[in-house]
Protein backbone atom coordinates (compact mmCIF):
# COMPACT_ATOMS: atom_id res chain seq x y z
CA UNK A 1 33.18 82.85 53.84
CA UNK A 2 36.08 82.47 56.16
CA UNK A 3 38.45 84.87 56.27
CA UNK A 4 42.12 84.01 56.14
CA UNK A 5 44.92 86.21 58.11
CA UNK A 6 47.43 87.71 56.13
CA UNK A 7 50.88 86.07 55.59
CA UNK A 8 49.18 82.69 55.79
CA UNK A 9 48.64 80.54 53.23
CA UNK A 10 46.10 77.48 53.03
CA UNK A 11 47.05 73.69 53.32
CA UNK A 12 45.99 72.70 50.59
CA UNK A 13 48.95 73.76 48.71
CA UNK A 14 51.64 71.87 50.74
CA UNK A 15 49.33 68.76 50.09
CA UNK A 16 48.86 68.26 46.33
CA UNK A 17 45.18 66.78 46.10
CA UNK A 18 45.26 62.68 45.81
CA UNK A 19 46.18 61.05 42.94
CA UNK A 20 47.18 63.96 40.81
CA UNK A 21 50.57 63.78 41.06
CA UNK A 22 50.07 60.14 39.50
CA UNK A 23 48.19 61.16 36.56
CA UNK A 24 50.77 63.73 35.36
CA UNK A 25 53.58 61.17 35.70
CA UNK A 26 51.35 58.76 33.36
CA UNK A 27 50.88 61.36 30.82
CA UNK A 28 54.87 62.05 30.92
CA UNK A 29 55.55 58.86 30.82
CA UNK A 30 52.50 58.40 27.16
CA UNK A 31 54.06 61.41 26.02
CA UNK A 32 57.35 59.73 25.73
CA UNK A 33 56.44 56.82 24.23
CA UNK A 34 54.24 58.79 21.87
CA UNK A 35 56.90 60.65 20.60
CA UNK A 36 59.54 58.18 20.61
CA UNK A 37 56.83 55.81 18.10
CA UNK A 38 57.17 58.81 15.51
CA UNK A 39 60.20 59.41 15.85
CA UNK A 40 62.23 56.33 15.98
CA UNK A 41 62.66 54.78 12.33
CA UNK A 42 60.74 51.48 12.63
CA UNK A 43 60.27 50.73 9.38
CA UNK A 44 63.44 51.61 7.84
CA UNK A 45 65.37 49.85 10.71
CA UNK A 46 62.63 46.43 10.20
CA UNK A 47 63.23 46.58 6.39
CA UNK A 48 66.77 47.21 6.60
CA UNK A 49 66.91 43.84 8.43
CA UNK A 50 64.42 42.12 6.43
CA UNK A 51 66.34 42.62 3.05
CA UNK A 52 69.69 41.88 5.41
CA UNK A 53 67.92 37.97 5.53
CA UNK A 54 66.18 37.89 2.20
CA UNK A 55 70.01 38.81 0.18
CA UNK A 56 71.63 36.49 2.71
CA UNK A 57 69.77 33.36 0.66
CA UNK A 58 71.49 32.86 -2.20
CA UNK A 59 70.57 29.59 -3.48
CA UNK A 60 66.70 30.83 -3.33
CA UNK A 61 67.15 34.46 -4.42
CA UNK A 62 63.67 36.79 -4.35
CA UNK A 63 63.78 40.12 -5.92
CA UNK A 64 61.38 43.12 -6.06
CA UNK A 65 61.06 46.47 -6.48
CA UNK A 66 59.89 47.74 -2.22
CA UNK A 67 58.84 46.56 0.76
CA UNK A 68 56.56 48.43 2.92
CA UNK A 69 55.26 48.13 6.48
CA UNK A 70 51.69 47.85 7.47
CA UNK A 71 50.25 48.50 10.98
CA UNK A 72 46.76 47.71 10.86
CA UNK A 73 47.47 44.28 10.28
CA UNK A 74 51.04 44.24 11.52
CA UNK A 75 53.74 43.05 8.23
CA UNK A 76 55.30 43.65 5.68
CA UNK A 77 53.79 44.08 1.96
CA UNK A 78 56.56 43.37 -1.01
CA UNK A 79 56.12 45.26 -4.28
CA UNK A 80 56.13 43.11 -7.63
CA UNK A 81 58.28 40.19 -6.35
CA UNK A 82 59.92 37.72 -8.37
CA UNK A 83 60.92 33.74 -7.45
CA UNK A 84 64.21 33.30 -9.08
CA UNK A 85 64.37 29.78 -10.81
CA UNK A 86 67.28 28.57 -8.64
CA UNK A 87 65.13 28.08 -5.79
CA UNK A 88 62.98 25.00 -8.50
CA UNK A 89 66.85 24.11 -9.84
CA UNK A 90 65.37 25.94 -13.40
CA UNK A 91 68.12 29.11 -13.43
CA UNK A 92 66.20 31.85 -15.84
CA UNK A 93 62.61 30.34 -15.31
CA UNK A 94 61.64 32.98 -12.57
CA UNK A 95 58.50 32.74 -11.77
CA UNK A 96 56.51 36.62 -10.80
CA UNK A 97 54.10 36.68 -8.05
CA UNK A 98 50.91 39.67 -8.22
CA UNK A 99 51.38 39.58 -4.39
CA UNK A 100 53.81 38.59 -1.41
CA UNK A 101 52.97 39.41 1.99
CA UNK A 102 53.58 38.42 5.39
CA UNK A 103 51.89 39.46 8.69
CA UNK A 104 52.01 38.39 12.51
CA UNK A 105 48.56 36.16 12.99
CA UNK A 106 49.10 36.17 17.08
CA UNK A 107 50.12 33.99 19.62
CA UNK A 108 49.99 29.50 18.64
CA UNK A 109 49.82 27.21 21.23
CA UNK A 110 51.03 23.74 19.63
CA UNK A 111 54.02 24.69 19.60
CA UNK A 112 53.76 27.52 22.09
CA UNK A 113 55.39 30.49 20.36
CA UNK A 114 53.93 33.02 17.54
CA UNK A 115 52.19 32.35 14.45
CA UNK A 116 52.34 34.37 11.23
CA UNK A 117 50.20 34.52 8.29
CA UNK A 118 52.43 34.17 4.28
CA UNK A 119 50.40 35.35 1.76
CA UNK A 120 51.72 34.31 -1.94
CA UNK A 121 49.40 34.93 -5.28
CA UNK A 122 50.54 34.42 -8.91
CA UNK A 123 48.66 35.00 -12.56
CA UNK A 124 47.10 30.71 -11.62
CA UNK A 125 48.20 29.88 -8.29
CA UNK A 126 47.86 31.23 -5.25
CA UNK A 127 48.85 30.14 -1.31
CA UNK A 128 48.42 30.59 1.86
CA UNK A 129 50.36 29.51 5.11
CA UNK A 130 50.43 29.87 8.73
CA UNK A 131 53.82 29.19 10.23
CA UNK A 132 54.41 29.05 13.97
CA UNK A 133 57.80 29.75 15.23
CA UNK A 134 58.00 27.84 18.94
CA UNK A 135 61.18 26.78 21.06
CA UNK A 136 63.20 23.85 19.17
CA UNK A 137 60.11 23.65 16.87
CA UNK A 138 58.30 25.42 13.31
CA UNK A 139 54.57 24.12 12.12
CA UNK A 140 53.47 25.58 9.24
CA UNK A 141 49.87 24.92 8.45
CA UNK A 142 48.98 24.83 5.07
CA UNK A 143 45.25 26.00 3.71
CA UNK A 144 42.90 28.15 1.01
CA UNK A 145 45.91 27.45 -1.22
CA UNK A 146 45.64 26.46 -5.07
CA UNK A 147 48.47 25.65 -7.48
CA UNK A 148 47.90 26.29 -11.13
CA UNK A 149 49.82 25.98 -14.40
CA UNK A 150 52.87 28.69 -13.55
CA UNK A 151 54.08 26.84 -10.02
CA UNK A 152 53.33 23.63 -11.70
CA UNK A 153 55.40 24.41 -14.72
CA UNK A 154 58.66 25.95 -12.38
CA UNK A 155 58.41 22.77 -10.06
CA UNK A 156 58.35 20.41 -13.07
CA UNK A 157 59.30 22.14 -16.06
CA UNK A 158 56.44 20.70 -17.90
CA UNK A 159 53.57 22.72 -18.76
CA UNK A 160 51.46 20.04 -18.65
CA UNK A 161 48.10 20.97 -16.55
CA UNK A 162 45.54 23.09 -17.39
CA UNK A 163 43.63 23.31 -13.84
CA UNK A 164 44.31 23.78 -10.47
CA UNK A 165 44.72 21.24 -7.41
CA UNK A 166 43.96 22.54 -3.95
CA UNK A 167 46.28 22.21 -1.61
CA UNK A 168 45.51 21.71 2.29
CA UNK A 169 48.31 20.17 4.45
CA UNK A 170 50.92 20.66 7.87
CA UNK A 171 54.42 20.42 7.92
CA UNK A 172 56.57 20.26 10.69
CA UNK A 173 60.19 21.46 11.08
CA UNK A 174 63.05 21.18 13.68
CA UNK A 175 66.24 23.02 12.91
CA UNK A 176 65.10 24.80 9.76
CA UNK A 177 64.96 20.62 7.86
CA UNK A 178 61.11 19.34 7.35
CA UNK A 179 60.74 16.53 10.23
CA UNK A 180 57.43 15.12 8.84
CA UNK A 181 54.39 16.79 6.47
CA UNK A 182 51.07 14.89 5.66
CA UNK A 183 49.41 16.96 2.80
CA UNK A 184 46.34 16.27 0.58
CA UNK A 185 46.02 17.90 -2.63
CA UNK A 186 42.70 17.28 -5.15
CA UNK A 187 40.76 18.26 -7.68
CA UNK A 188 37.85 17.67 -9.15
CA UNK A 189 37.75 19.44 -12.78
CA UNK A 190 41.46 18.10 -13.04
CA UNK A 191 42.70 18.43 -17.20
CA UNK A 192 46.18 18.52 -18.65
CA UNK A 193 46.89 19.84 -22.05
CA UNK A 194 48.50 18.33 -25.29
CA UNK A 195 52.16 17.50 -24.86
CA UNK A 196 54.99 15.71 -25.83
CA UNK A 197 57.06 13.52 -23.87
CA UNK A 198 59.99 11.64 -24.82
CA UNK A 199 58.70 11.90 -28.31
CA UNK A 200 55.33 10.58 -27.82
CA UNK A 201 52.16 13.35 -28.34
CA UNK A 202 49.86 12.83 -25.48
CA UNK A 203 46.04 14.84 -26.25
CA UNK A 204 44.73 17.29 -23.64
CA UNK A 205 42.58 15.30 -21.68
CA UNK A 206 39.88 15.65 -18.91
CA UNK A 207 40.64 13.65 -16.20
CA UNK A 208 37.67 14.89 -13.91
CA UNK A 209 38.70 14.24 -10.53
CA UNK A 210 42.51 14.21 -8.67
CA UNK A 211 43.20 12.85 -5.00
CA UNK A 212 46.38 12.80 -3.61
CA UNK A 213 47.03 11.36 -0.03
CA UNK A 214 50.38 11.40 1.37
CA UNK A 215 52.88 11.54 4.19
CA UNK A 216 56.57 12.65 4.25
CA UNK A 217 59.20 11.46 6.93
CA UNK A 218 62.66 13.78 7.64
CA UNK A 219 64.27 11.62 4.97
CA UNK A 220 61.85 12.95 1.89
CA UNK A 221 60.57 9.74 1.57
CA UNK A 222 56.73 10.26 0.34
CA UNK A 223 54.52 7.84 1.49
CA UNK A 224 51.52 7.27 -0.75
CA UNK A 225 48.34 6.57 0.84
CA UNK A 226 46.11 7.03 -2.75
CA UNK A 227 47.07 8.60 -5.79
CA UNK A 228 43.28 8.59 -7.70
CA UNK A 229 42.60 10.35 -10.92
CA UNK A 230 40.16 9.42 -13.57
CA UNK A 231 36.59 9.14 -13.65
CA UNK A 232 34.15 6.31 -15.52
CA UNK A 233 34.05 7.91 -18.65
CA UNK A 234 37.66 9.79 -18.65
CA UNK A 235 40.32 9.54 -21.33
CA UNK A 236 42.53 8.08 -18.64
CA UNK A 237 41.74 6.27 -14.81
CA UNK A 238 44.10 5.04 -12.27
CA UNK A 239 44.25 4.03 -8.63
CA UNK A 240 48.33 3.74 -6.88
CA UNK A 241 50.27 3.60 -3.83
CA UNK A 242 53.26 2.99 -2.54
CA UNK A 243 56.09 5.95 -2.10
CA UNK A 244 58.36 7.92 -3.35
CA UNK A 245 62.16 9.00 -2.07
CA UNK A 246 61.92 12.82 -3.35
CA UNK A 247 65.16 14.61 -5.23
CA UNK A 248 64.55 18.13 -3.77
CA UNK A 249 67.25 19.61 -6.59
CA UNK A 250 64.62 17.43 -9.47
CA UNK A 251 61.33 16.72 -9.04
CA UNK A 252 61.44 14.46 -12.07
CA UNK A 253 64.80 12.54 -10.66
CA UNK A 254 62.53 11.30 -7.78
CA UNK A 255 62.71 7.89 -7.40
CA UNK A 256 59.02 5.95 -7.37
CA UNK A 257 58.27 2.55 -6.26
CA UNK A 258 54.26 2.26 -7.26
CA UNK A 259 51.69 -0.06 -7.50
CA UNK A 260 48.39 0.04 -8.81
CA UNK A 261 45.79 0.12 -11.56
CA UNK A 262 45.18 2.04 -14.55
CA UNK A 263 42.53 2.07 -17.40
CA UNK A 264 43.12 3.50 -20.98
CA UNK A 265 39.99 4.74 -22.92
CA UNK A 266 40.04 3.45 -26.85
CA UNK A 267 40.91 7.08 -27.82
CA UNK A 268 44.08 7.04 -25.96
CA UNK A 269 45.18 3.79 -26.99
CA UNK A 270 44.39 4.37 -30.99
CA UNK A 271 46.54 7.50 -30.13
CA UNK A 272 49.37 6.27 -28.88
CA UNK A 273 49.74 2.98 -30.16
CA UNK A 274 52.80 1.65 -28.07
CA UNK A 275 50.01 1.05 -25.33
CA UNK A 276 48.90 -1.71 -27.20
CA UNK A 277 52.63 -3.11 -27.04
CA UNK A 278 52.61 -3.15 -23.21
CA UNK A 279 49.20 -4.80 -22.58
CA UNK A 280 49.64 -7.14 -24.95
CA UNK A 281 48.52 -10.60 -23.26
CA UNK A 282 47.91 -8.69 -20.30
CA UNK A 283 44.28 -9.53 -18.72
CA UNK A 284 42.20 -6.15 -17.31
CA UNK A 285 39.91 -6.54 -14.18
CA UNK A 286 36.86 -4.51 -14.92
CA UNK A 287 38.88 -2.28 -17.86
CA UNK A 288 41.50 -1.83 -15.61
CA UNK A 289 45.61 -3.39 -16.26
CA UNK A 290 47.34 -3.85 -13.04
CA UNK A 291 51.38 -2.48 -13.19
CA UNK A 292 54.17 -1.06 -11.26
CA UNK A 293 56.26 1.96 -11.45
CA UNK A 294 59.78 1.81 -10.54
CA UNK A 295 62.63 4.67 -10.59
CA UNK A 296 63.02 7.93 -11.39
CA UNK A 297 60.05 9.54 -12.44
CA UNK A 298 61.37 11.13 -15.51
CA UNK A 299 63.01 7.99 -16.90
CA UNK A 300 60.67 5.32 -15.47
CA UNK A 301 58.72 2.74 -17.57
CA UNK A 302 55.33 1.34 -16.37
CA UNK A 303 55.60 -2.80 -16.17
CA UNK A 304 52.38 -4.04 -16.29
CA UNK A 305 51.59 -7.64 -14.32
């Protein structure tokens, strides 16, 4: 062992070993930002800004009774929300979701930005979007989404179908107005109940299956590629196309310009017997009466060729 004189010290401690000095800066430095994670008020400052946006919309109000913040999955979680009616032009026919949620889904490419996952679930309906926030540019990617009876019913105010249509489709955005959207919604155990419109009792009826095909331009003009419902043996069969210049303040003020096919089963037509009055001395192809539909949708009358 070697022996060191007295008053002399070894040089070792005027040289701090390598890299040590390093490693305790690091652990300052994780320390701080530890701390400053648990300490700094996140979630009340996130919410506080959230609600700022959500009470800023007026003409679409959404109420509910929290928010909270989740980390595992970072986003936000709202408690019991409510769709006010204004937001489907129906004031005091809110519609109440079982869930709202939205969460940060990573980084998108096309456009190059983030994407988020929305999360919305009602008693029938439920949907599911991916929106991607890039420079100049929103996409929002519809998918796994269904819309029953209650969404139907505040879009339309008609409780009129008894199923649900999936919904899978893309929209794309430029300065918070729809640009274009190309969407295809179907079904294939499509039914509608009994109702009455403009007087006239229509039976619940199983249509079997629903295809819907169809583009939209920035000017909410709806261009129909195939409307198809009906099956051989169906109450009620047509085939359409054509488009549609959509009222966004009333679905049913949207104005159609259709043409197509249609067959009515024997059923129907003892039912209803004003059929009979507009096929009269019309000649069907193969059961099926050729016609157009022209105007607004909740005031139009089929003219059959």
């Amino acid at each position: 062992m070697k022996k060191i004189p007295e008053n002399h010290l070894l040089n070792e401690i005027y040289v701090p070993e390598s890299g040590k000095g390093f490693k305790r800066w690091l652990a300052v430095i994780a320390l701080f930002f530890v701390t400053f994670l648990f300490t700094f008020p996140f979630e009340k400052t996130i919410i506080a800004q959230v609600e700022k946006a959500i009470n800023s919309q007026r003409a679409c109000p959404i109420t509910y009774e929290s928010i909270s913040l989740t980390w595992f999955a970072p986003g936000l979680d709202f408690e019991k929300p409510v769709i006010s009616g204004n937001c489907f032009q129906r004031p005091g026919s809110d519609l109440p979701l079982s869930n709202m949620a939205l969460s940060f889904a990573g980084p998108n490419f096309s456009p190059l930005g983030f994407r988020f996952k929305v999360l919305v679930e009602s008693e029938h309906s439920r949907l599911e979007a991916y929106p991607a926030v890039g420079i100049g540019e929103q996409v929002i990617r519809i998918t796994d989404t269904k819309i029953g009876e209650d969404i139907f019913a505040a879009l339309t105010g008609m409780n009129m179908i008894a199923s649900a249509l999936s919904v899978d489709g893309l929209i794309t955005m430029a300065e918070n107005q729809i640009s274009s959207a190309k969407f295809k919604i179907e079904s294939k155990r499509f039914k509608t109940r009994a109702t009455n419109i403009k007087g006239f009792n229509i039976m619940a009826m199983d249509l079997g299956n629903f295809v819907l095909l169809a583009e939209m331009d920035a000017a909410a003009k709806l261009f129909v590629e195939k409307l198809s419902f009906g099956e051989a043996n169906s109450t009620l069969a047509g085939n359409f196309k054509g488009n549609i210049t959509i009222n966004r303040f009333n679905m049913l003020y949207s104005n159609a310009d259709l043409t197509g096919e249609i067959r009515f089963s024997e059923e129907l037509t003892n039912a209803i017997p004003l059929i009979n009055i507009f096929i009269q001395g019309k000649q069907p192809t193969d059961g099926f009466y050729k016609l157009e539909i022209k105007g607004p949708l909740g005031q139009t009358r089929p003219n059959f060729l």
